[in-house]
Protein backbone atom coordinates (compact mmCIF):
# COMPACT_ATOMS: atom_id res chain seq x y z
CA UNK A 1 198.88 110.11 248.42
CA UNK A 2 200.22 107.50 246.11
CA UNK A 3 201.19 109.70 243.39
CA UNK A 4 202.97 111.98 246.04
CA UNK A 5 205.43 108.94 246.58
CA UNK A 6 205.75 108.18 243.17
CA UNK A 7 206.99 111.73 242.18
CA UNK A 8 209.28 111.20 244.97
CA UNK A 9 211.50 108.73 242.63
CA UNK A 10 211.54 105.92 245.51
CA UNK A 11 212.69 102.72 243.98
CA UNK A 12 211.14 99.35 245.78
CA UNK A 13 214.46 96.96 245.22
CA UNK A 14 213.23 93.65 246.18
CA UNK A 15 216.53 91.08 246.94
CA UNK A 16 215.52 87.50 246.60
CA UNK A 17 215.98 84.47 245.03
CA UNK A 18 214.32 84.87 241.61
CA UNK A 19 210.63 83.19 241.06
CA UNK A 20 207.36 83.69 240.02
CA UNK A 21 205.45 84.34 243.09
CA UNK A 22 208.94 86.71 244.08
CA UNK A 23 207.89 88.59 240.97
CA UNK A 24 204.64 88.58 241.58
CA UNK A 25 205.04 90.22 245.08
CA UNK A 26 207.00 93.20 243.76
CA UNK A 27 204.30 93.50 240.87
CA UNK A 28 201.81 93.78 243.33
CA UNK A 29 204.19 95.98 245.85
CA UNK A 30 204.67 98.14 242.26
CA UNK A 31 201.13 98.64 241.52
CA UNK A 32 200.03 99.49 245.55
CA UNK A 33 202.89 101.94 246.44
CA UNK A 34 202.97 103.43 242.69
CA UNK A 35 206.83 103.31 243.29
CA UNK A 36 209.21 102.29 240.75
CA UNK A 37 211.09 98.65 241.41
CA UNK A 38 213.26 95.65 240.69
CA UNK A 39 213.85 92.16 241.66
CA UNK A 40 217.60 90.96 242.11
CA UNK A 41 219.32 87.90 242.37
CA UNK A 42 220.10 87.16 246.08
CA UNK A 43 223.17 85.29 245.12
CA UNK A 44 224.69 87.85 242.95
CA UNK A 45 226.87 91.12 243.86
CA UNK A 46 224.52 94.59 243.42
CA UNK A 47 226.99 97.96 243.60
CA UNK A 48 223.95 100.35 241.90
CA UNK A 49 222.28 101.15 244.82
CA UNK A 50 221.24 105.02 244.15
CA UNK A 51 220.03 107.14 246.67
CA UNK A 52 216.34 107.01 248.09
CA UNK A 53 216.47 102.98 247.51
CA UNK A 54 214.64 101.28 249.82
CA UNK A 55 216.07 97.46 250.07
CA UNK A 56 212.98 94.66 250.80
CA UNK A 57 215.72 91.40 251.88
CA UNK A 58 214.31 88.23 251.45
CA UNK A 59 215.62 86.59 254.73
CA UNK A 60 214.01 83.40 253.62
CA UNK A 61 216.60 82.71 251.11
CA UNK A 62 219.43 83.86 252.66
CA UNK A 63 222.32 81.75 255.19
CA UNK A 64 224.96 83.17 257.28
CA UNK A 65 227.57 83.63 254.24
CA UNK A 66 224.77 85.79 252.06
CA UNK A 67 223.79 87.51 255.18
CA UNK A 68 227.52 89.17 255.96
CA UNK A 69 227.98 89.83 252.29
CA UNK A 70 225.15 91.60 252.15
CA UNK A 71 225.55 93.40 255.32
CA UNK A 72 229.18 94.47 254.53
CA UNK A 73 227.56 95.43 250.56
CA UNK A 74 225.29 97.96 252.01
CA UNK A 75 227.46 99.03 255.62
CA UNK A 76 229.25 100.73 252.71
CA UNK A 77 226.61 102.82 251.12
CA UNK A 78 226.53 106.68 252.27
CA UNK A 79 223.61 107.42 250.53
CA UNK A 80 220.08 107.74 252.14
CA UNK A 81 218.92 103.87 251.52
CA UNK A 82 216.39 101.90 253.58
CA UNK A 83 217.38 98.33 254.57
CA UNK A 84 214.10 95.85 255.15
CA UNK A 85 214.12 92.28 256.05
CA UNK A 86 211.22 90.55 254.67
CA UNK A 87 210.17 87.05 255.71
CA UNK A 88 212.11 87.59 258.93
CA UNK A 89 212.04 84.42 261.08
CA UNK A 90 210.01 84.94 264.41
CA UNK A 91 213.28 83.76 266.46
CA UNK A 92 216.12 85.89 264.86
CA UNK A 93 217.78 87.97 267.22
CA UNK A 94 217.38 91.80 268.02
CA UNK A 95 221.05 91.75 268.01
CA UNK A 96 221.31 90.51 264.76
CA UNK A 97 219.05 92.62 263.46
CA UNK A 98 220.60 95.79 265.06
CA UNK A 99 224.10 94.79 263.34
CA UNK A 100 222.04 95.74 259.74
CA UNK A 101 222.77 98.81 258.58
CA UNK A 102 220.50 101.34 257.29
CA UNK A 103 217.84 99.19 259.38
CA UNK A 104 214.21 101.21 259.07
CA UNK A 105 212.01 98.07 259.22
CA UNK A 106 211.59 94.03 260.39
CA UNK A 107 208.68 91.84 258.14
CA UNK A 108 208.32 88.20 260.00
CA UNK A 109 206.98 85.28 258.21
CA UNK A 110 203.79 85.24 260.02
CA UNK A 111 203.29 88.64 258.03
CA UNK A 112 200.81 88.67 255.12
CA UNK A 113 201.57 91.12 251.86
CA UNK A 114 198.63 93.55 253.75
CA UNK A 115 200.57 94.24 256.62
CA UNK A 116 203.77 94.74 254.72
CA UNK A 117 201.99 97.37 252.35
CA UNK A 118 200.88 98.86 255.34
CA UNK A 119 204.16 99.16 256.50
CA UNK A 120 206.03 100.37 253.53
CA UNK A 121 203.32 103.12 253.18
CA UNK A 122 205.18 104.12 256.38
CA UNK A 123 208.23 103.73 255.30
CA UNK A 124 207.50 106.01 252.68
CA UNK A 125 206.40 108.62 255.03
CA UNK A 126 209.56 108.77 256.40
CA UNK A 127 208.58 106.26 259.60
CA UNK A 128 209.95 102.65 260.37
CA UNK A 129 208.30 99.26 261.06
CA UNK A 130 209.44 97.55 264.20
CA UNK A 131 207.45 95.83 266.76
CA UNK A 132 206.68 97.40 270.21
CA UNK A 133 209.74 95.28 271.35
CA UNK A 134 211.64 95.58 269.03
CA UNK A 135 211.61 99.55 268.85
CA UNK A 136 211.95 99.26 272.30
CA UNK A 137 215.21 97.00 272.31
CA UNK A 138 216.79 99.15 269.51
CA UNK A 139 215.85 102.74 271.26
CA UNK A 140 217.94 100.81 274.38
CA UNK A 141 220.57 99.87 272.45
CA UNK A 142 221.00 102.15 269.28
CA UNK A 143 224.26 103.62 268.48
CA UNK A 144 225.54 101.28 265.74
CA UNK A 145 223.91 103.11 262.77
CA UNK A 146 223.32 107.07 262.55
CA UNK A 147 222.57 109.45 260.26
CA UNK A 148 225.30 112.10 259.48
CA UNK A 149 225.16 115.96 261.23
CA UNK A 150 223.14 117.52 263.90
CA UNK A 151 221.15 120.04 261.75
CA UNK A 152 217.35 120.11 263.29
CA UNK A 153 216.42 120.87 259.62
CA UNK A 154 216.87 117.24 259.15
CA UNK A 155 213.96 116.36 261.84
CA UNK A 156 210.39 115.70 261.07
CA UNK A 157 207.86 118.34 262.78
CA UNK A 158 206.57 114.78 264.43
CA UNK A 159 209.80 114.55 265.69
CA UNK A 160 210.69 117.54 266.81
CA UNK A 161 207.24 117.66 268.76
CA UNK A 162 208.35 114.87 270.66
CA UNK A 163 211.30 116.20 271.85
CA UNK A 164 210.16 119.04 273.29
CA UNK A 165 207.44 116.79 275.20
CA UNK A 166 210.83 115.06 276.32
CA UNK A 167 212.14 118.65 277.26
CA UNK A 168 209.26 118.36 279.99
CA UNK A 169 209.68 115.35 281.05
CA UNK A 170 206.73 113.53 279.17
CA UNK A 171 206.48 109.68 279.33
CA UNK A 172 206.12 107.59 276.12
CA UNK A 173 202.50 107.34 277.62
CA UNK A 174 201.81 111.00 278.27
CA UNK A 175 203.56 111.58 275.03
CA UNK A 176 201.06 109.44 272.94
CA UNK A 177 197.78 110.86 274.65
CA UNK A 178 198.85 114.35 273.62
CA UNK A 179 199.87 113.72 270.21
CA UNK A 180 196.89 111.60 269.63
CA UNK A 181 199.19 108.27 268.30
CA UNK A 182 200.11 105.18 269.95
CA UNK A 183 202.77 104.44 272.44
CA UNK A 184 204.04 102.27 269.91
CA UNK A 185 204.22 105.16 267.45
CA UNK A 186 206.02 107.13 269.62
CA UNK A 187 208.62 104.48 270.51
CA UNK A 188 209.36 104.30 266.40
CA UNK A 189 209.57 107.84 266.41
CA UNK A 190 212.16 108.22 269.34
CA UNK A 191 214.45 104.90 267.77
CA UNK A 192 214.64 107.12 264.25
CA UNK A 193 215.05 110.34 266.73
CA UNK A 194 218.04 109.34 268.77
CA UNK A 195 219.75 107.33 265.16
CA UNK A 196 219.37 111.02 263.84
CA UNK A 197 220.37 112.96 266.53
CA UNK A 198 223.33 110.62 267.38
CA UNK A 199 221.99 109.90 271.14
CA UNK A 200 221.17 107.06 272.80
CA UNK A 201 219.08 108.33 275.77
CA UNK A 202 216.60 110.64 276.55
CA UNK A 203 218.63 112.57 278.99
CA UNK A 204 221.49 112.98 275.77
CA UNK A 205 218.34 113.82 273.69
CA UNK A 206 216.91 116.55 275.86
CA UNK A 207 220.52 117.91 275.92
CA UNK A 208 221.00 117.70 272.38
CA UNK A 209 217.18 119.55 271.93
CA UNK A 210 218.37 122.33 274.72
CA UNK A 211 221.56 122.58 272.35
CA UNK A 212 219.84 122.91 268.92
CA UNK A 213 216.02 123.60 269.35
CA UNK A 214 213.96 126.54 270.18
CA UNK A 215 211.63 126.61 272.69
């Protein structure tokens, strides 16, 4: 499984302040994911960003100044990047983070390197990492940041399962129990859905499936 990432050309870039234990983290991030990476100065300007990055932002080190920079930095990036804040404090607003772009995934503090593994194995996969109220305050309110077209080609076969459980009027509960995942799962899965499809409700997304899926 790692080695199918790894041929995938992912590259782990880890924005921080430089340090030793910083460097040990994306060593250790390195050698678990078997993805390429780099650490980079949180203080200093980055234009490189290639497509497929997936960004790990040290919140920790950051203020309000570094924050918009680097918000405005990677607003401006077409490509396919992943934004993740890492050592997220367990206060900062859902608003705030719904004004990051590219936004697939939220590490707090109280998170230890396991769990954010764990979750960047998902990421990987092609899933986010948000908490069940989180996902559930960004699938309410998500509309800020989409991904370009309306081609079902660009859906997941998880995904496009899901909407045609939401074709028949499935819950998020009824949904989990036939797909065998977690309501939580399936909350994820409709937040990256409706960013994708460019809706912001199920009713919109049922429309949009009626539009562009088959039966």
């Amino acid at each position: 499984m790692f080695n199918e990432f790894h041929s995938l050309g992912h590259t782990l870039l880890l924005i921080t302040k430089p340090s030793l234990q910083a460097t040990a983290l994306l060593q250790h991030l390195k050698q678990s994911l078997a993805v390429n990476g780099k650490l980079h100065n949180i203080q200093r300007s980055y234009d490189d960003i290639v497509a497929g990055s997936i960004i790990l932002f040290d919140m920790m080190e950051a203020d309000k100044k570094l924050i918009h920079y680097w918000q405005d930095n990677l607003g401006r990036k077409n490509t396919s990047i992943r934004v993740l804040l890492l050592n997220t404090p367990d206060e900062y607003p859902f608003r705030d983070i719904e004004s990051w772009p590219h936004i697939n995934g939220v590490f707090y503090v109280s998170e230890d390197e396991t769990r954010v593994v764990e979750g960047l194995q998902g990421i990987l996969r092609g899933e986010c990492y948000f908490s069940q109220k989180l996902a559930s305050y960004l699938i309410t309110h998500s509309g800020n940041y989409r991904y370009n077209g309306s081609d079902s080609t660009m859906l997941t076969h998880r995904e496009k399962e899901i909407l045609n459980k939401l074709r028949i009027g499935a819950s998020n509960i009824e949904i989990a129990r036939s797909l065998f995942i977690s309501e939580n799962t399936v909350k994820t899965h409709l937040y990256n859905l409706f960013k994708k499809i460019a809706v912001k409700n199920r009713t919109q997304a049922v429309s949009w499936a009626n539009d562009n899926l088959r039966r």
